[in-house]
C-alpha atoms as a PDB file:
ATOM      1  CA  UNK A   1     329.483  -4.777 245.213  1.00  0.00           C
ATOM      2  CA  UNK A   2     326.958  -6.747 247.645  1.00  0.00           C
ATOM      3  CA  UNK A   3     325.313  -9.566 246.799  1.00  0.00           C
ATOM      4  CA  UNK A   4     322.982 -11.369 247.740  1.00  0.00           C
ATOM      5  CA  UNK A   5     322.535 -14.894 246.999  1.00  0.00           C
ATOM      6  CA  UNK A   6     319.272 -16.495 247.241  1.00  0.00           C
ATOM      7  CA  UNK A   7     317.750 -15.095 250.172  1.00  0.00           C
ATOM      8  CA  UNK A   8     315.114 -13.520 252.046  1.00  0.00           C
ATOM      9  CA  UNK A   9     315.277 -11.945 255.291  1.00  0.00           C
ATOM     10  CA  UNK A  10     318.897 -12.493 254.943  1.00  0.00           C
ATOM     11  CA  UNK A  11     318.272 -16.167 255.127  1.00  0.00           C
ATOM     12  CA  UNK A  12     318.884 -18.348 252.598  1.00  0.00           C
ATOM     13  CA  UNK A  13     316.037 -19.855 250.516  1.00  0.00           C
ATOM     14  CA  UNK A  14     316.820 -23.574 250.667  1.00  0.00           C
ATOM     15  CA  UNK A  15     314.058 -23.940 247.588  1.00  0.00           C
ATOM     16  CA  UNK A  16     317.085 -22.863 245.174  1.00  0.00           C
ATOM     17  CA  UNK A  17     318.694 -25.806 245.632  1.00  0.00           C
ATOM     18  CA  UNK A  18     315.750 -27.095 243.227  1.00  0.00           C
ATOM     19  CA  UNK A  19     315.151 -26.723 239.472  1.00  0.00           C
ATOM     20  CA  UNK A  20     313.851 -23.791 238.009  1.00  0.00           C
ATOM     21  CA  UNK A  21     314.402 -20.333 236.581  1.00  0.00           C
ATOM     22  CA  UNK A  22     316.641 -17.505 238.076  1.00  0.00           C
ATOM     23  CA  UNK A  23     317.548 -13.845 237.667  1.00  0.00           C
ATOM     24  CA  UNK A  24     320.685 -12.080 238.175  1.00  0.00           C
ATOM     25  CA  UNK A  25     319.413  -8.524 239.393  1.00  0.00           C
ATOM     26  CA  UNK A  26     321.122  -5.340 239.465  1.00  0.00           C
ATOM     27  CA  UNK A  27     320.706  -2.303 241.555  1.00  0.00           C
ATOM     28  CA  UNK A  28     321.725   0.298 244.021  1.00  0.00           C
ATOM     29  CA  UNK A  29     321.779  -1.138 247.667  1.00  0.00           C
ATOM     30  CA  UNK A  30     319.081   1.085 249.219  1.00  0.00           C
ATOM     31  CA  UNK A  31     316.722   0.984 246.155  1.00  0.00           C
ATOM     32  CA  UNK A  32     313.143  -0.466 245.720  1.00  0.00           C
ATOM     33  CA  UNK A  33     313.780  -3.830 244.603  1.00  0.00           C
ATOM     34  CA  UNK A  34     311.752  -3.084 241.620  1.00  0.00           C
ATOM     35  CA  UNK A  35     313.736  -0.615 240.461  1.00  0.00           C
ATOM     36  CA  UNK A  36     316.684  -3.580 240.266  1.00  0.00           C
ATOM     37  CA  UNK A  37     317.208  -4.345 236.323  1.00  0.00           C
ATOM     38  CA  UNK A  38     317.679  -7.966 235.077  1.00  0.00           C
ATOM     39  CA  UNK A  39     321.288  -8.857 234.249  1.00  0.00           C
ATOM     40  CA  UNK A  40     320.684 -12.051 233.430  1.00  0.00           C
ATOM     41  CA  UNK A  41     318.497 -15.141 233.430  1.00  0.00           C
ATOM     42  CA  UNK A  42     318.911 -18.950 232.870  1.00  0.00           C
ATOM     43  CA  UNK A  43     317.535 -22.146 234.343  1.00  0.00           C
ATOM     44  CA  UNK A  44     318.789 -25.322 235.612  1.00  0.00           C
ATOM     45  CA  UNK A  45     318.174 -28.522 237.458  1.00  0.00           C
ATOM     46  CA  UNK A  46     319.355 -27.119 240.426  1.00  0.00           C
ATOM     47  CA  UNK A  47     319.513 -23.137 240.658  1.00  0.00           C
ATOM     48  CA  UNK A  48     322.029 -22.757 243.534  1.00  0.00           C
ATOM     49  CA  UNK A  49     324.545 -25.274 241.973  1.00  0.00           C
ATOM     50  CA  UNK A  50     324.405 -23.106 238.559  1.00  0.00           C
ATOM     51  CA  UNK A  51     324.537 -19.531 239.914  1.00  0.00           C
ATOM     52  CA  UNK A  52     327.598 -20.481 242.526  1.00  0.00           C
ATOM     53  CA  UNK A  53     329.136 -21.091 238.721  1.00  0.00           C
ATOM     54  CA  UNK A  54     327.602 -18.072 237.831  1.00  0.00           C
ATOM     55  CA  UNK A  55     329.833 -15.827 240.640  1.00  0.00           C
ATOM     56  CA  UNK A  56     333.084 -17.826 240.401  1.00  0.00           C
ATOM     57  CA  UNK A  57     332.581 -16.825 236.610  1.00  0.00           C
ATOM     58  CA  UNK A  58     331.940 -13.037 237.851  1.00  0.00           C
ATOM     59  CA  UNK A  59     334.867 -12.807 239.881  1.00  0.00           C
ATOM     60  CA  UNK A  60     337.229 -14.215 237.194  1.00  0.00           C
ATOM     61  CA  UNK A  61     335.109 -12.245 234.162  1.00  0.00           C
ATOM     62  CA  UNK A  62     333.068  -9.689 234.772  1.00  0.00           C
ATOM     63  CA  UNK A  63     332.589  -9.435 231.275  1.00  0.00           C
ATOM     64  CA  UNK A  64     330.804 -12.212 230.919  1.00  0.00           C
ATOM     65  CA  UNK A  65     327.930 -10.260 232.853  1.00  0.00           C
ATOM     66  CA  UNK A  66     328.735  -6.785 230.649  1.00  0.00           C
ATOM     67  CA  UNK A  67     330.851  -5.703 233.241  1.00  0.00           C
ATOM     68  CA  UNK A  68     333.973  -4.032 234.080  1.00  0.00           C
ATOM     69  CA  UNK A  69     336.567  -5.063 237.415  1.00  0.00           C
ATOM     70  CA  UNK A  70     336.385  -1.582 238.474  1.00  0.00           C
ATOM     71  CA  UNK A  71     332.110  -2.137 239.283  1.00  0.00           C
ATOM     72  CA  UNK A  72     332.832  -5.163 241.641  1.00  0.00           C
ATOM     73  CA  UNK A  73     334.420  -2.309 244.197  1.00  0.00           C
ATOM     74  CA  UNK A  74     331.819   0.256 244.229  1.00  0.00           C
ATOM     75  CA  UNK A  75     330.584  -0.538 247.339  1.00  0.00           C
ATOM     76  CA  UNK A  76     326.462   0.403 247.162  1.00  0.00           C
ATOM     77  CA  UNK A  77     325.715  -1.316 243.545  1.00  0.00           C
ATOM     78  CA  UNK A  78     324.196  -4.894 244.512  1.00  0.00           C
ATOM     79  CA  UNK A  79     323.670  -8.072 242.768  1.00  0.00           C
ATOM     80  CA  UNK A  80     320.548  -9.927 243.251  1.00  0.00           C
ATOM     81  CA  UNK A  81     320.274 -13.887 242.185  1.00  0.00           C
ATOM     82  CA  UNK A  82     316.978 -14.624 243.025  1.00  0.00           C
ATOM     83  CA  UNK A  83     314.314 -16.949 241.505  1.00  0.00           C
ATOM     84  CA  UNK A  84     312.313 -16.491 239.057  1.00  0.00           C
ATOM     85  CA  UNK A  85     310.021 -19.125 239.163  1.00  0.00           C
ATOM     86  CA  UNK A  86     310.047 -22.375 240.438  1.00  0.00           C
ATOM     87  CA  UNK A  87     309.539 -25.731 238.308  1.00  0.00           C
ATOM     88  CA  UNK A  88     308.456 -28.453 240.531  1.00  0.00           C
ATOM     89  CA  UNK A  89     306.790 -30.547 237.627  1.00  0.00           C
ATOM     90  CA  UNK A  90     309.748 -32.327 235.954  1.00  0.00           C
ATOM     91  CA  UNK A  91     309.633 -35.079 238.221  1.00  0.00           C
ATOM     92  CA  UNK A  92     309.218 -38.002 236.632  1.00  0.00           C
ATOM     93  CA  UNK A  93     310.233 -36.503 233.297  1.00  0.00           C
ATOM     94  CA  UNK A  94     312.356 -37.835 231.176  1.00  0.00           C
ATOM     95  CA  UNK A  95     316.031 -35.671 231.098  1.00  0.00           C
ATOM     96  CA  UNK A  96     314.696 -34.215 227.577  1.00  0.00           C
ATOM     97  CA  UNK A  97     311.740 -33.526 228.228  1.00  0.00           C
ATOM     98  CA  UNK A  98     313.243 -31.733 231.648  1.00  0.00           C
ATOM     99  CA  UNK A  99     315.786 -29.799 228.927  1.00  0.00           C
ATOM    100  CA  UNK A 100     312.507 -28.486 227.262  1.00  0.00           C
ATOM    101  CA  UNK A 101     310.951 -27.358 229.741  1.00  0.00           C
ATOM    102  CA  UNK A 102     313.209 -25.471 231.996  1.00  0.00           C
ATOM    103  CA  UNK A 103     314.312 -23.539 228.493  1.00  0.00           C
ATOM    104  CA  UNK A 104     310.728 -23.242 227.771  1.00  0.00           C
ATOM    105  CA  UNK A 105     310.280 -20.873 230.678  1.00  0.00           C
ATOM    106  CA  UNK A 106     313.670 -19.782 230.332  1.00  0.00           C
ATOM    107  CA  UNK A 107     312.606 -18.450 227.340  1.00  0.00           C
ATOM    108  CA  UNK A 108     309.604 -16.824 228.566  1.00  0.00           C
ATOM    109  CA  UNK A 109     311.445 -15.361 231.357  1.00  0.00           C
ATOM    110  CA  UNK A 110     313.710 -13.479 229.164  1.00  0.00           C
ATOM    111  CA  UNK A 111     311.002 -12.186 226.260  1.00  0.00           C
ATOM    112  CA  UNK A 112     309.246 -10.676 229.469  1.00  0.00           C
ATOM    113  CA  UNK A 113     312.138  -9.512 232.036  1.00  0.00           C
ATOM    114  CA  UNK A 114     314.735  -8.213 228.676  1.00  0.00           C
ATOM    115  CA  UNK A 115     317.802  -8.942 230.893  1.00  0.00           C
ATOM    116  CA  UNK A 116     320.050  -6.528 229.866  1.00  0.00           C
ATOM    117  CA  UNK A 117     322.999  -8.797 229.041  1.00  0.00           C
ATOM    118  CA  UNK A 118     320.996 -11.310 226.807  1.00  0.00           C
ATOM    119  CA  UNK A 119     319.124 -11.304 223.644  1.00  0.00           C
ATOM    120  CA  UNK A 120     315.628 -10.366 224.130  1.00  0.00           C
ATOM    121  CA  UNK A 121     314.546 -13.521 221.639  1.00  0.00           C
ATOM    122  CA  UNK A 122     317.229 -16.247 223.338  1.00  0.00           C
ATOM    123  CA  UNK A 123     319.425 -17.244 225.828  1.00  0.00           C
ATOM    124  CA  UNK A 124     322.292 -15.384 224.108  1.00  0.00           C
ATOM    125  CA  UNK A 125     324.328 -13.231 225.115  1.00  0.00           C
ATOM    126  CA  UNK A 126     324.231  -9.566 223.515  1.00  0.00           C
ATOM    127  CA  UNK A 127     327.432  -9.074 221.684  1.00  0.00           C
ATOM    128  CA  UNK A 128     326.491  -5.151 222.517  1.00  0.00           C
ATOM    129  CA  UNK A 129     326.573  -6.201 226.456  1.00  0.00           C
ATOM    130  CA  UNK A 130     329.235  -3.953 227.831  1.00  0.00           C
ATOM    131  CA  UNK A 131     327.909  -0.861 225.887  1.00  0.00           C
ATOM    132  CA  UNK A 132     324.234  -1.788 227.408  1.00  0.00           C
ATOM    133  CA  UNK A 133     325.519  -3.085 231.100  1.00  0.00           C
ATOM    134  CA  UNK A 134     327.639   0.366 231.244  1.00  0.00           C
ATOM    135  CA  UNK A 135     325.002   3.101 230.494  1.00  0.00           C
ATOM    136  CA  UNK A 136     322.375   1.414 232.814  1.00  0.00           C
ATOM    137  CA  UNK A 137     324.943   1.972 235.557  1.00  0.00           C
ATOM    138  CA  UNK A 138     325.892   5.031 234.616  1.00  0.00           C
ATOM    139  CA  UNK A 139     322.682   6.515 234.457  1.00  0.00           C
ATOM    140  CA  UNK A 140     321.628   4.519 238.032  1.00  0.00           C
ATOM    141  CA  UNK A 141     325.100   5.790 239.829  1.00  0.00           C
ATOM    142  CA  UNK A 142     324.048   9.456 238.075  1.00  0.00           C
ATOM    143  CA  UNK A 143     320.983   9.449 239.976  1.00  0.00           C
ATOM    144  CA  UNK A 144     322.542   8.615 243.358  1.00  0.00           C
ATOM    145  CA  UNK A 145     325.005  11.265 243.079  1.00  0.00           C
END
């Protein structure tokens, strides 16, 4: 599996060091980047710091993502962290009010993007994850046969 981590041009984007909301992608290397499905979204005070978490976790649990050890070798799927949008207003703010509005547009993010992993009403993860995560890449590694 590739990924790529914040970047454009295959340089990174130093804006993700900054707080705001992010999507974990998912796609055949090769592929429109639109046709990429959201694997996940979340937010934080500093995007970078919270998706390097986000990989460690991968590597150790694929699970945690909805899926399996075996899809880490197969060497033309691709992982995309990206961001989502940028919040450059909660300077100033209070930590709270920060809180509430990074999940605010967290929120949004995922009622709009339906990350397969998550909820489509919270930040939770879909119990049903592995079951969803597995026949999206099935049916995208069908169509590259």
């Amino acid at each position: 599996m590739k990924i790529r981590f914040f970047e454009r041009n295959e340089f990174l984007i130093k804006k993700a060091i900054g707080p705001g909301i992010y999507n974990i992608k998912i796609g055949l290397s090769g592929e429109n980047k639109v046709e990429y499905k959201s694997l996940y979204i979340g937010q934080s005070y500093s995007m970078m710091t919270r998706c390097s978490t986000h990989l460690y976790e991968l590597h150790k649990n694929p699970s945690y993502f909805g899926l399996k050890g075996d899809d880490l070798s197969i060497d033309n799927l691709e992982l995309i962290v990206e961001i989502y949008e940028l919040i450059d207003e909660v300077e100033g703010l209070s930590s709270g009010d920060r809180n509430i509005l990074l999940r605010k547009k967290e929120l949004e993010a995922i009622k709009k993007l339906k990350p397969l992993s998550q909820l489509e009403t919270s930040d939770r993860l879909n119990p049903k994850r592995a079951d969803i995560v597995r026949d999206y890449l099935d049916e995208l590694l069908k169509r590259n046969v």
